[in-house]
Protein backbone atom coordinates (compact mmCIF):
# COMPACT_ATOMS: atom_id res chain seq x y z
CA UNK A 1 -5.71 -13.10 3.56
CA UNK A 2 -1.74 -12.12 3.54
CA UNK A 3 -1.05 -9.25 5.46
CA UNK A 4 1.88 -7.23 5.43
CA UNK A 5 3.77 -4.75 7.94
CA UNK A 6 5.03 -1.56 6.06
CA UNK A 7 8.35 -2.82 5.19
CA UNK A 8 6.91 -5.88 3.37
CA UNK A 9 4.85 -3.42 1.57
CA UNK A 10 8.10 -1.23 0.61
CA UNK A 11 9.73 -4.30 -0.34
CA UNK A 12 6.36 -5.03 -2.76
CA UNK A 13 5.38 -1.57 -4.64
CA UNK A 14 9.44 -1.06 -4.56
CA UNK A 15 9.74 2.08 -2.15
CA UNK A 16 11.33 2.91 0.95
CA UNK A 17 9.41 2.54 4.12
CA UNK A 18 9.33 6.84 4.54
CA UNK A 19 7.84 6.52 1.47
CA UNK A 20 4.92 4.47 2.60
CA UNK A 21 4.52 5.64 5.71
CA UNK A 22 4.21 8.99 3.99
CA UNK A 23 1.46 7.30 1.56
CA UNK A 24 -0.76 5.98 4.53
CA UNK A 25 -0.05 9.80 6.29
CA UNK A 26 -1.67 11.49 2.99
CA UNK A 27 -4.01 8.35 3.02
CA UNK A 28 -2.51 7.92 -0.66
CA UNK A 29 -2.25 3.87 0.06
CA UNK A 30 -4.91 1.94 1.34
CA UNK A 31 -4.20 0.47 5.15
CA UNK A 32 -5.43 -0.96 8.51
CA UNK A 33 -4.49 -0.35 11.31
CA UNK A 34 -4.14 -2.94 14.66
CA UNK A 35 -3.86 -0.55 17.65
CA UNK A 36 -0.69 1.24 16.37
CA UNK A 37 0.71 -1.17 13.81
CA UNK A 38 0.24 -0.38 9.89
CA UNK A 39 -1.16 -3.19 8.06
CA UNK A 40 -1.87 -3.77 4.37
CA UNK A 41 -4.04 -6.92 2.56
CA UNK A 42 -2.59 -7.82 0.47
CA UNK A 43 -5.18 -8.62 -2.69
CA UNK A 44 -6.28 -4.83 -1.71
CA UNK A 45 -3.61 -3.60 -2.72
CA UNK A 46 -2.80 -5.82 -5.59
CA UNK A 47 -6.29 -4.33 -6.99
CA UNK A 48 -4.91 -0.72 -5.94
CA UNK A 49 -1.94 -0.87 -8.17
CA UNK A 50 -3.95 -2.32 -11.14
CA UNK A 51 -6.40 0.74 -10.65
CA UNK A 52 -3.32 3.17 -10.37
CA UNK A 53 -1.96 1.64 -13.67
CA UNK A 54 -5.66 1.92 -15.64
CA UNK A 55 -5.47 5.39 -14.87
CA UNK A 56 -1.78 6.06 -15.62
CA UNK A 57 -2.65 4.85 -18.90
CA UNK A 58 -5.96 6.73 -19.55
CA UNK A 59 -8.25 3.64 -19.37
């Protein structure tokens, strides 16, 4: 399991890191959290963006 802290994920999807911590806010981004620290997995979210591009695309 790779985790990663908000600004690796900004650095992934290609967004700033107000942009994801506005995602987790409107729960918009799937997350963990470790006492106050944002985490994402990874592979969760790998699967997240292939569901966000099925249904960009109608399928």
């Amino acid at each position: 399991m790779e985790r990663m802290t908000v600004e690796e994920m900004a650095k992934y999807i290609g967004a700033s890191a107000v942009k994801v911590y506005a995602m987790v806010r409107a729960n918009e981004i799937p997350h963990y959290k470790i006492g106050a620290k944002i985490l994402f997995r990874k592979s969760t979210i790998d699967q997240w963006i292939a569901e966000q591009e099925a249904q960009a695309s109608g399928k």
